[in-house]
C-alpha atoms as a PDB file:
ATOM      1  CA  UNK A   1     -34.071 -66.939 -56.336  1.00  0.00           C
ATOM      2  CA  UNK A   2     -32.648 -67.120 -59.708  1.00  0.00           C
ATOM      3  CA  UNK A   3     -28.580 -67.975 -60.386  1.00  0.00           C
ATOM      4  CA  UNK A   4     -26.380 -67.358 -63.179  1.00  0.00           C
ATOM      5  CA  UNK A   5     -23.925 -69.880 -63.410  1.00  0.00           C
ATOM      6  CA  UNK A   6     -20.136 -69.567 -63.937  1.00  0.00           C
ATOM      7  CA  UNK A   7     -17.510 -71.833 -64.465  1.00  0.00           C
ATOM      8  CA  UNK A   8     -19.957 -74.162 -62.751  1.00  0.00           C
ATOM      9  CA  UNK A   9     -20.415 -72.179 -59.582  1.00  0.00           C
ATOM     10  CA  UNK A  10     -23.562 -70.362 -58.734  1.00  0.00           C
ATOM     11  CA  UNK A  11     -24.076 -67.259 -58.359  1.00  0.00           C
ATOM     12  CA  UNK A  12     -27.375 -65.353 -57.642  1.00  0.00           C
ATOM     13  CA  UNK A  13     -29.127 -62.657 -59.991  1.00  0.00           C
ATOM     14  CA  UNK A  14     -29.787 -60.158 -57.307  1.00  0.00           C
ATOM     15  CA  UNK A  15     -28.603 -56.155 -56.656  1.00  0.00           C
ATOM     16  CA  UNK A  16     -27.574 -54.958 -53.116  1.00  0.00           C
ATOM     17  CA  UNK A  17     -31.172 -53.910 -51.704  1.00  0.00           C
ATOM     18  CA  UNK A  18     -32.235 -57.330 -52.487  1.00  0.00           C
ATOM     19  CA  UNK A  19     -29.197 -58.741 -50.868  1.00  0.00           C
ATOM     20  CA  UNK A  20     -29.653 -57.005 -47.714  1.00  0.00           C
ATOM     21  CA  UNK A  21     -33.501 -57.808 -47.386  1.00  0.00           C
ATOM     22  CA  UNK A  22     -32.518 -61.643 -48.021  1.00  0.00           C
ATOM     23  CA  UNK A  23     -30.043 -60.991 -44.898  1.00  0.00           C
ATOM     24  CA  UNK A  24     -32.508 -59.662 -42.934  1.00  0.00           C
ATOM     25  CA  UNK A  25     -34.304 -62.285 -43.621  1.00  0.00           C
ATOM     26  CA  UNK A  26     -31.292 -64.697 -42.565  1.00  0.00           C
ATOM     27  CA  UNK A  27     -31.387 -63.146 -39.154  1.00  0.00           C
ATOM     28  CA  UNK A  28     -34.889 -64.467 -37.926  1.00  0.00           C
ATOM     29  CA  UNK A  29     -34.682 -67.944 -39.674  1.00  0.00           C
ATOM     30  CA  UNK A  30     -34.350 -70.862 -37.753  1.00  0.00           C
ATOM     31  CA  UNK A  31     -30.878 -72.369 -39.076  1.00  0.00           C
ATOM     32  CA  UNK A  32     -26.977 -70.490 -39.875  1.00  0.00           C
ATOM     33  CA  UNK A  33     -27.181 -69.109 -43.455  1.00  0.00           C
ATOM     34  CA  UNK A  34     -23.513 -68.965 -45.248  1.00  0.00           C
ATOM     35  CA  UNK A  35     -22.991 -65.709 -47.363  1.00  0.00           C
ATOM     36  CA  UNK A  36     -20.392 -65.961 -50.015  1.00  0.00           C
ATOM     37  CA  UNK A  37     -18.656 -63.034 -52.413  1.00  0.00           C
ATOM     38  CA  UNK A  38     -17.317 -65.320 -55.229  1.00  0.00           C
ATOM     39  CA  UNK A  39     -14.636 -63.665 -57.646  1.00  0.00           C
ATOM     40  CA  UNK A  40     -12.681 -64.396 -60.604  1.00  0.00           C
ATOM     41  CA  UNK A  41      -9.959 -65.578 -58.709  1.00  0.00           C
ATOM     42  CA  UNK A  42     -12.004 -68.192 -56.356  1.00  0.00           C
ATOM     43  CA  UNK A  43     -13.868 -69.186 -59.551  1.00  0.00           C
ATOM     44  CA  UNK A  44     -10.575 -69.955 -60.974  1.00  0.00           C
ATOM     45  CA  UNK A  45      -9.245 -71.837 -57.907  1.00  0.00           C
ATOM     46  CA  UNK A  46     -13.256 -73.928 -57.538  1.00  0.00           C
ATOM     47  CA  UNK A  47     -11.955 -75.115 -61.011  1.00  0.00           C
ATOM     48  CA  UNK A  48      -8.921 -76.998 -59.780  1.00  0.00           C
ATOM     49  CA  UNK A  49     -10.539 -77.921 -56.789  1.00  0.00           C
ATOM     50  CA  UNK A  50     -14.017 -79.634 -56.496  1.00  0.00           C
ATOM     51  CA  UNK A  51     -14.591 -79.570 -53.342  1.00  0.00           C
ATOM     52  CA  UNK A  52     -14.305 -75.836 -53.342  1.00  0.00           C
ATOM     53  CA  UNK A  53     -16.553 -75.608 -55.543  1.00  0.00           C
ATOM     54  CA  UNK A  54     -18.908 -78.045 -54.109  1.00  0.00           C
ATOM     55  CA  UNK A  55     -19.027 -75.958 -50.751  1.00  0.00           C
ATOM     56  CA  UNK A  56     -19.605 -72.458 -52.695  1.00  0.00           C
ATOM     57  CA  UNK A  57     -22.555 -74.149 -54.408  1.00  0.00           C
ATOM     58  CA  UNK A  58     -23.928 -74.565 -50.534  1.00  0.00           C
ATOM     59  CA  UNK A  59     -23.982 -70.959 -49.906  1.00  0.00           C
ATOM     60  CA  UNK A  60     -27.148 -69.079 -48.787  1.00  0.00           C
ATOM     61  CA  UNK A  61     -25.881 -66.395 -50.788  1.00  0.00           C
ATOM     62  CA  UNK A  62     -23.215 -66.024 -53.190  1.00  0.00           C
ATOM     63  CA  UNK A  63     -23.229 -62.437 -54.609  1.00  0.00           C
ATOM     64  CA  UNK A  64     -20.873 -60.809 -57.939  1.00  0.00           C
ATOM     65  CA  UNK A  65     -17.527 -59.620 -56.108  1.00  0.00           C
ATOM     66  CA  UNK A  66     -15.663 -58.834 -59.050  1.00  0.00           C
ATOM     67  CA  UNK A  67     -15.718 -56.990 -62.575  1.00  0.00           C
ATOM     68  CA  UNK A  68     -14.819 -59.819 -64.457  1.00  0.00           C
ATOM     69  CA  UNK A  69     -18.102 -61.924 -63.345  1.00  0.00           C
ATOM     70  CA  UNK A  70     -20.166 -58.800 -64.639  1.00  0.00           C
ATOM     71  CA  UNK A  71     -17.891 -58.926 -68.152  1.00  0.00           C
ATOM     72  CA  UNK A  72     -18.982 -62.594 -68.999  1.00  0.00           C
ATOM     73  CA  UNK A  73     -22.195 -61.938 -67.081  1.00  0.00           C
ATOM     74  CA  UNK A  74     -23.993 -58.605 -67.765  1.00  0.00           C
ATOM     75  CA  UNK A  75     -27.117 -59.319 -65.611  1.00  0.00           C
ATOM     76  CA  UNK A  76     -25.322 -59.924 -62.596  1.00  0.00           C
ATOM     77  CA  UNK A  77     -25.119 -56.894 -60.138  1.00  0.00           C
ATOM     78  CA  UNK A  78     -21.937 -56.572 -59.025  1.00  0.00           C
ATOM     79  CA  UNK A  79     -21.667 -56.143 -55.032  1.00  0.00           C
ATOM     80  CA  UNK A  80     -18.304 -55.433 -53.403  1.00  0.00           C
ATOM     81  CA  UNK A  81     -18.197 -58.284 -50.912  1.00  0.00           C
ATOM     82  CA  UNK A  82     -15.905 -55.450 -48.624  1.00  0.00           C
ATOM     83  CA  UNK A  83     -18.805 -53.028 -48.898  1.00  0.00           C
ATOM     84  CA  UNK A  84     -21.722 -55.482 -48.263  1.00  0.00           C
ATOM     85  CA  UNK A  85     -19.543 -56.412 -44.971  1.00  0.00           C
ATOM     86  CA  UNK A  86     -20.204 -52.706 -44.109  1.00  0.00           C
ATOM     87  CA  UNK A  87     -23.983 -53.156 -44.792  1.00  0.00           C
ATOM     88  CA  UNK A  88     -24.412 -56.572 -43.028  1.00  0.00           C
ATOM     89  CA  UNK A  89     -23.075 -54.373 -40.173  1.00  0.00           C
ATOM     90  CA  UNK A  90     -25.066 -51.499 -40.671  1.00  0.00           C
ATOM     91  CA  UNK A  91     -28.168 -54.169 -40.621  1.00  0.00           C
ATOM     92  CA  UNK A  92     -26.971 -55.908 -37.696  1.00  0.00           C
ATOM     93  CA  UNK A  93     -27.143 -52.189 -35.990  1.00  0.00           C
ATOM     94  CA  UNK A  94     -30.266 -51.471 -37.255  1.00  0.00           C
ATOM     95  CA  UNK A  95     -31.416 -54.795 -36.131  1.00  0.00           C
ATOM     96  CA  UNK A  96     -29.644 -54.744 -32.797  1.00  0.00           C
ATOM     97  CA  UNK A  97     -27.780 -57.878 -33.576  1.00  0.00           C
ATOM     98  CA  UNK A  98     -24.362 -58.913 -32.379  1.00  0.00           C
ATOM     99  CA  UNK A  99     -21.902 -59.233 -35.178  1.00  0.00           C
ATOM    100  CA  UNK A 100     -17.976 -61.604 -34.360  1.00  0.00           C
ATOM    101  CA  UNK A 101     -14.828 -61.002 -36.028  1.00  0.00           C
ATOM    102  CA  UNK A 102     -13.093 -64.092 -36.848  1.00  0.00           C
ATOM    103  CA  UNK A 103      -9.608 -64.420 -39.104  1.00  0.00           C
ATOM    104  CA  UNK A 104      -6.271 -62.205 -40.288  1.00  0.00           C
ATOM    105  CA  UNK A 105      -2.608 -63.224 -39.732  1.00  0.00           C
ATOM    106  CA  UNK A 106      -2.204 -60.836 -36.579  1.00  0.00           C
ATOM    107  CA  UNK A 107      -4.450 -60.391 -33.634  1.00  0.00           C
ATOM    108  CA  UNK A 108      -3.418 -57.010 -33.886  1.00  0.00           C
ATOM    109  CA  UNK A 109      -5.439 -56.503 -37.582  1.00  0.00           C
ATOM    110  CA  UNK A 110      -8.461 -57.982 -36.239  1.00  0.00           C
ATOM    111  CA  UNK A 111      -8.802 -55.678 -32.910  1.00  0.00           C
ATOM    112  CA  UNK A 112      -8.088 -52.720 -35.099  1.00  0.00           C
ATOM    113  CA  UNK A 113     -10.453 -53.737 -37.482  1.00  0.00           C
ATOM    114  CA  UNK A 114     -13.099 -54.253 -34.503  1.00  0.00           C
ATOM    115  CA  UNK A 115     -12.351 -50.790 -33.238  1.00  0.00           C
ATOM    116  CA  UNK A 116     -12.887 -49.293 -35.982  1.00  0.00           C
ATOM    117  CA  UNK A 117     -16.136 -50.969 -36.851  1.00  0.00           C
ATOM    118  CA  UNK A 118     -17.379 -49.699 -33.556  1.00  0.00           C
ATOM    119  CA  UNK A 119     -16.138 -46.315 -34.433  1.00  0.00           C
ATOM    120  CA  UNK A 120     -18.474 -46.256 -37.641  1.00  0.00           C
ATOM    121  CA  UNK A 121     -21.591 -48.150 -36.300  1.00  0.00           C
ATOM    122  CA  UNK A 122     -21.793 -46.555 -32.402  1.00  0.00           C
ATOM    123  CA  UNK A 123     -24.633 -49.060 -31.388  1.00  0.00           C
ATOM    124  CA  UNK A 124     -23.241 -51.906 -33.301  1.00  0.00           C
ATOM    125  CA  UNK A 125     -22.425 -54.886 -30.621  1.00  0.00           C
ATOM    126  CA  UNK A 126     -19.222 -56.444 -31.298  1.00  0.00           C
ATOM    127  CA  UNK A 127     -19.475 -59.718 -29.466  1.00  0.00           C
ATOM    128  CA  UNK A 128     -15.941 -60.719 -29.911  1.00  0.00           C
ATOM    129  CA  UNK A 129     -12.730 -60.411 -32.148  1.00  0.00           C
ATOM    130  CA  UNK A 130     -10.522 -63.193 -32.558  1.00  0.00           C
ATOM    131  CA  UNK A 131      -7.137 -64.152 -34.824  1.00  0.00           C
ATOM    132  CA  UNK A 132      -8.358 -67.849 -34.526  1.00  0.00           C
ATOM    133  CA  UNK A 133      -5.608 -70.197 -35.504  1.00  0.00           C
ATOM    134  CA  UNK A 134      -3.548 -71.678 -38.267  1.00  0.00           C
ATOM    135  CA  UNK A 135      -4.866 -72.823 -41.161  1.00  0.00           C
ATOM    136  CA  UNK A 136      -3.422 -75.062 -44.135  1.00  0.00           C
ATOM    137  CA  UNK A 137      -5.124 -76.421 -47.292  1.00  0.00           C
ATOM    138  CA  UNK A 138      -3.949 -80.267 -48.023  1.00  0.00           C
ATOM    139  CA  UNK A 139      -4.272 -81.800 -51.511  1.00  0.00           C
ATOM    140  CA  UNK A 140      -6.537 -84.429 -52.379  1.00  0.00           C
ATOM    141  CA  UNK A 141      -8.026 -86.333 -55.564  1.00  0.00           C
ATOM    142  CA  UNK A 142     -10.953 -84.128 -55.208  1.00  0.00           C
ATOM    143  CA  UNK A 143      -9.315 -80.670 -54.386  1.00  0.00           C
ATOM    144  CA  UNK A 144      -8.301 -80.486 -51.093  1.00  0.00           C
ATOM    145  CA  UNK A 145      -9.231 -80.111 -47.328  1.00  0.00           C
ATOM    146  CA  UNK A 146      -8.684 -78.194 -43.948  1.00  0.00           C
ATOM    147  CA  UNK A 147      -5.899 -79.417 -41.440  1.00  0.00           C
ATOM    148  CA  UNK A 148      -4.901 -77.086 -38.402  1.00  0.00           C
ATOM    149  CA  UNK A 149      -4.821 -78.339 -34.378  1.00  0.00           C
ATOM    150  CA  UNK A 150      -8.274 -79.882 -33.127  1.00  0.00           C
ATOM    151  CA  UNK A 151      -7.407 -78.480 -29.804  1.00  0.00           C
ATOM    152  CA  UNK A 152      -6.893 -74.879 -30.996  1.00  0.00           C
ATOM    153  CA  UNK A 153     -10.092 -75.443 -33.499  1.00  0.00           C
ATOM    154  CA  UNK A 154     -12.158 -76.798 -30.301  1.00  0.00           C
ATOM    155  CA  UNK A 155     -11.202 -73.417 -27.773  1.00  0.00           C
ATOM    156  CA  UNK A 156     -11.731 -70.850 -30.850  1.00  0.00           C
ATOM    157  CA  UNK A 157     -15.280 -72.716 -31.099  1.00  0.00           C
ATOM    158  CA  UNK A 158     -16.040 -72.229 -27.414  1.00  0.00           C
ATOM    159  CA  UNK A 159     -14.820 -68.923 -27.585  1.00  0.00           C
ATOM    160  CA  UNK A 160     -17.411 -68.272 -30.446  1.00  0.00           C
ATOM    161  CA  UNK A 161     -20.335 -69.946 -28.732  1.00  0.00           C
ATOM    162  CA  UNK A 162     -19.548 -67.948 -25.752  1.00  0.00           C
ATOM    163  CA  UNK A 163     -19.937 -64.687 -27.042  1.00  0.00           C
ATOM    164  CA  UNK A 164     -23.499 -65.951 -28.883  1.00  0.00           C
ATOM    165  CA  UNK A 165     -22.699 -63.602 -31.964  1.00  0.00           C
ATOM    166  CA  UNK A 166     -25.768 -63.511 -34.435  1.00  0.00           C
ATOM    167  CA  UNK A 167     -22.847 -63.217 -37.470  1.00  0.00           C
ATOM    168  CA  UNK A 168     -19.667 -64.431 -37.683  1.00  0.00           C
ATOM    169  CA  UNK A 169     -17.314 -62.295 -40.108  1.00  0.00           C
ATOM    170  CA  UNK A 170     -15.031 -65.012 -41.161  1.00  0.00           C
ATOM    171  CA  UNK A 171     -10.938 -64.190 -43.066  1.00  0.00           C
ATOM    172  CA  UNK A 172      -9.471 -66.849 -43.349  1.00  0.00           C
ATOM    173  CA  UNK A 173      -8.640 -66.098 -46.856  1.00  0.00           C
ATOM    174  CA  UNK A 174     -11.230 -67.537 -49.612  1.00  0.00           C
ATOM    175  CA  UNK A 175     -11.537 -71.153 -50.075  1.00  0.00           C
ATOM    176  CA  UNK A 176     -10.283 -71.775 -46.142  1.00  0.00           C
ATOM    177  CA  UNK A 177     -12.421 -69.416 -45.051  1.00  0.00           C
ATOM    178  CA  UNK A 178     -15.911 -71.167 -46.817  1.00  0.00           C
ATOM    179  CA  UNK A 179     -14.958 -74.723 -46.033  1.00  0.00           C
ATOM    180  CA  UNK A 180     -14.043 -73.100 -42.548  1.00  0.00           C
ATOM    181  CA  UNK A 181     -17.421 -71.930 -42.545  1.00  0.00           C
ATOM    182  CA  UNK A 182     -19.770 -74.827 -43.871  1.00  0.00           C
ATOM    183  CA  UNK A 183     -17.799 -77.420 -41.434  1.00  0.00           C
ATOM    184  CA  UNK A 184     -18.269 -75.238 -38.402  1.00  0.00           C
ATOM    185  CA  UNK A 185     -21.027 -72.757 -38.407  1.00  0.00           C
ATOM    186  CA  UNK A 186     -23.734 -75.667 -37.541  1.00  0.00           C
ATOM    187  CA  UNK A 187     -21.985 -76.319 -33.978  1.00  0.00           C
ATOM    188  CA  UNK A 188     -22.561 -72.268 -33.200  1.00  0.00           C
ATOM    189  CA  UNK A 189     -25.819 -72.446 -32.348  1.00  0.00           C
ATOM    190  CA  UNK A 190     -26.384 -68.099 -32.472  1.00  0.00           C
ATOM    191  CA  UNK A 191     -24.953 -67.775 -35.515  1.00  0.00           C
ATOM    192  CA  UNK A 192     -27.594 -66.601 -38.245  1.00  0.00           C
ATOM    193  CA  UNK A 193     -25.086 -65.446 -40.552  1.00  0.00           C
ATOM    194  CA  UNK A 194     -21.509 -66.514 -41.771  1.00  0.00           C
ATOM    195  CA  UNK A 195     -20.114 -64.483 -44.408  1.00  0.00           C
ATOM    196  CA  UNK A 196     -16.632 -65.113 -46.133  1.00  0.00           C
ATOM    197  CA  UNK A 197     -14.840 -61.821 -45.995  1.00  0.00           C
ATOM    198  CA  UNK A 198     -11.599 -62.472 -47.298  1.00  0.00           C
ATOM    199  CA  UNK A 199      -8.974 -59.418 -47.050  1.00  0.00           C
ATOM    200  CA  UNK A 200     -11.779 -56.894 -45.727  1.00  0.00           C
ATOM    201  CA  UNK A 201     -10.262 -56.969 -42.253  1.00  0.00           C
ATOM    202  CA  UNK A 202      -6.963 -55.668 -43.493  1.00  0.00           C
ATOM    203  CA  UNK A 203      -8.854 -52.682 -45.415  1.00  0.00           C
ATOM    204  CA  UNK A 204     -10.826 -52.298 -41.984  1.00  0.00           C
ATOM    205  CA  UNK A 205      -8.107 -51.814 -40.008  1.00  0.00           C
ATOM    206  CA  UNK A 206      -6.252 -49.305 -42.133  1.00  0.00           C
ATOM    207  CA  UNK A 207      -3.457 -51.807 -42.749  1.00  0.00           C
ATOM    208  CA  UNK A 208      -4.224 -51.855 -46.243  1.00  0.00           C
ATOM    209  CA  UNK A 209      -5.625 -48.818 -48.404  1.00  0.00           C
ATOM    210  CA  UNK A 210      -8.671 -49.561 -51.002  1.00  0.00           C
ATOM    211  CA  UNK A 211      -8.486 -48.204 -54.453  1.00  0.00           C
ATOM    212  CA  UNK A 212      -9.926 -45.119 -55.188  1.00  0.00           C
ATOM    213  CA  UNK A 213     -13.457 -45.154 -55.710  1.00  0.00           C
ATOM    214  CA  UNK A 214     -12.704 -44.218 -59.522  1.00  0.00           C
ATOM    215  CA  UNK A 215     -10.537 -47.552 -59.767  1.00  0.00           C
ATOM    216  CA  UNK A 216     -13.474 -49.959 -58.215  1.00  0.00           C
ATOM    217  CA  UNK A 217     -16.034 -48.076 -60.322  1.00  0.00           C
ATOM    218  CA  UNK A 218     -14.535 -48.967 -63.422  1.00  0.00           C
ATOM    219  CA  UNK A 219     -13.159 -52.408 -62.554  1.00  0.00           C
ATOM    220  CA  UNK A 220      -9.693 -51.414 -62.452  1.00  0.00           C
ATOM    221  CA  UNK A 221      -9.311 -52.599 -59.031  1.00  0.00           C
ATOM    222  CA  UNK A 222      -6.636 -55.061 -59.426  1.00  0.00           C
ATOM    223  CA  UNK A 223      -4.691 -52.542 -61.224  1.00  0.00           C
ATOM    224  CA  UNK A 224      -4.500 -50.408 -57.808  1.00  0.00           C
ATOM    225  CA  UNK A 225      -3.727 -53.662 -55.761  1.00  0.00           C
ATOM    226  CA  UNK A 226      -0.777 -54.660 -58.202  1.00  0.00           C
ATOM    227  CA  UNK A 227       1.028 -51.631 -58.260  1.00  0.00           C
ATOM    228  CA  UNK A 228       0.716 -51.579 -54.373  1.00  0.00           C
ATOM    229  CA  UNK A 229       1.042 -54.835 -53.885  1.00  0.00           C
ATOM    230  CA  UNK A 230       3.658 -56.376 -56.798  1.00  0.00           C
ATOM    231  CA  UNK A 231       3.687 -59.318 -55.088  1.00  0.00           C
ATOM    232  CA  UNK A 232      -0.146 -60.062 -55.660  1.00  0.00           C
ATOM    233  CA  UNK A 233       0.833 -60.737 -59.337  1.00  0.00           C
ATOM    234  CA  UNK A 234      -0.043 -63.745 -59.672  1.00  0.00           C
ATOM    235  CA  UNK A 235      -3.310 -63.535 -58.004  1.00  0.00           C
ATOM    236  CA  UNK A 236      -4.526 -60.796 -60.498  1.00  0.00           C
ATOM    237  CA  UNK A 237      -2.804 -62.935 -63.458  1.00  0.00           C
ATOM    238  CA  UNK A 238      -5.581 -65.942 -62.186  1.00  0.00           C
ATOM    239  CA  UNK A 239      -8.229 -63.197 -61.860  1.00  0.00           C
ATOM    240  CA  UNK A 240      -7.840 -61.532 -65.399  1.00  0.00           C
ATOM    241  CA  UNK A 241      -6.117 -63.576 -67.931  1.00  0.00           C
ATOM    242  CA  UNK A 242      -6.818 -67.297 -66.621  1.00  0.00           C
ATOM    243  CA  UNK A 243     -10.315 -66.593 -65.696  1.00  0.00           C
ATOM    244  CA  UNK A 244     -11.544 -64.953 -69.672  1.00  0.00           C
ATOM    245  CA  UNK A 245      -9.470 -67.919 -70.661  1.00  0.00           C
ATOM    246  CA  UNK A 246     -11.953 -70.885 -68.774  1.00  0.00           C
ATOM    247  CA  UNK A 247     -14.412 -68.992 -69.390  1.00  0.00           C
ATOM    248  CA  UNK A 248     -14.143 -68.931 -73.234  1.00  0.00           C
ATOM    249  CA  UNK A 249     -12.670 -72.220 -73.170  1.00  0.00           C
ATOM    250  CA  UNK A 250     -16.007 -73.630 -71.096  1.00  0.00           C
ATOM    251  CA  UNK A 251     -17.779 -71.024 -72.987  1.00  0.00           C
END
């Protein structure tokens, strides 16, 4: 599979039907395959922190979530990692896989957003939905790593090998949520497929509304999300501004 490389992060050169078949394919292997929707903003963040980057380099799959990786990057095909969610689920349907909701800030979020998954995909088996448990990121020389309680870490495992999901939707939040993934997924022995969602739950559950399709179709998502959402500003200033400027700078 051939990458295009970005501020020294992978990323692979292929469109969404090609996606989905390597997916497919992910779901009959013999070993947990990590999906992973890089974006300007993680790209920027995998900069400061090597061990970030080091663990989205391990992914399966990294596809283009964001217009800025297709403005320095023309051949990439850019793949809403929100939408592909939506197809992974539509696959595991199809497929008659089990699919585990793991991640949000309220248990609340991640029930709705369970509901209403079944609501779209009727025959879709949700094997579980779960808030999981609090997450920090601590500094170190090389970037910085996961602390939380090994108790609560240890239950939310069980809970997940219990249920025997075939893929584990994980939102944490990015850089959490892929170290999450890469130091867990190998003790869930079901698990085919770990994918990095991010904020999709909150869009899933209605908390949050998605841009018009206009706005994502021109790139102008982040627009939307800061005039909704003021106090993302600094998020979209790392996703715009900072991100042309590594990029030219490591040009």
């Amino acid at each position: 599979m051939s990458n295009r490389e970005i501020l020294g992060v992978k990323i692979n050169l292929v469109n969404k039907t090609e996606a989905l078949q390597l997916a497919q394919n992910f779901l009959y292997s013999s070993k947990p395959n990590a999906i992973f929707t890089p974006n300007p903003e993680m790209l920027v963040e995998a900069s400061r922190d090597l061990e970030f980057k080091n663990i989205l380099n391990q992914g399966d799959l990294n596809i283009c979530d964001g217009f800025g990786l297709k403005l320095v990057a023309p051949k990439l095909t850019r793949i809403s990692g929100a939408d592909f969610m939506l197809d992974l689920c539509a696959l595991a349907e199809q497929e008659q896989k089990s699919v585990y909701l793991l991640g949000s800030d309220d248990s609340e979020i991640v029930e709705k957003a369970g509901q209403n998954l079944q609501q779209k995909f009727s025959r879709l088996k949700i094997a579980g939905t779960d808030h999981g448990y609090v997450i920090e990121l601590v500094k170190t020389e090389q970037g910085s790593i996961l602390q939380y309680n090994k108790d609560e870490r240890a239950e939310t495992i069980h809970r997940i090998i219990m249920s025997a999901p075939d893929i584990l939707l994980v939102a944490f939040g990015h850089n959490k949520q892929e170290k999450w993934i890469m130091e867990n997924v190998n003790e869930l022995p079901s698990v085919k497929i770990a994918m990095g969602v991010g904020g999709a739950f909150d869009y899933l559950s209605g908390k949050i509304k998605r841009a018009p399709k206009i706005f994502q179709k021109i790139g102008m998502e982040w627009l939307w999300r800061l005039i909704n959402e003021p106090k993302r500003i600094k998020r979209i200033w790392n996703a715009t501004f900072v991100f042309l400027y590594y990029f030219l700078r490591n040009k």
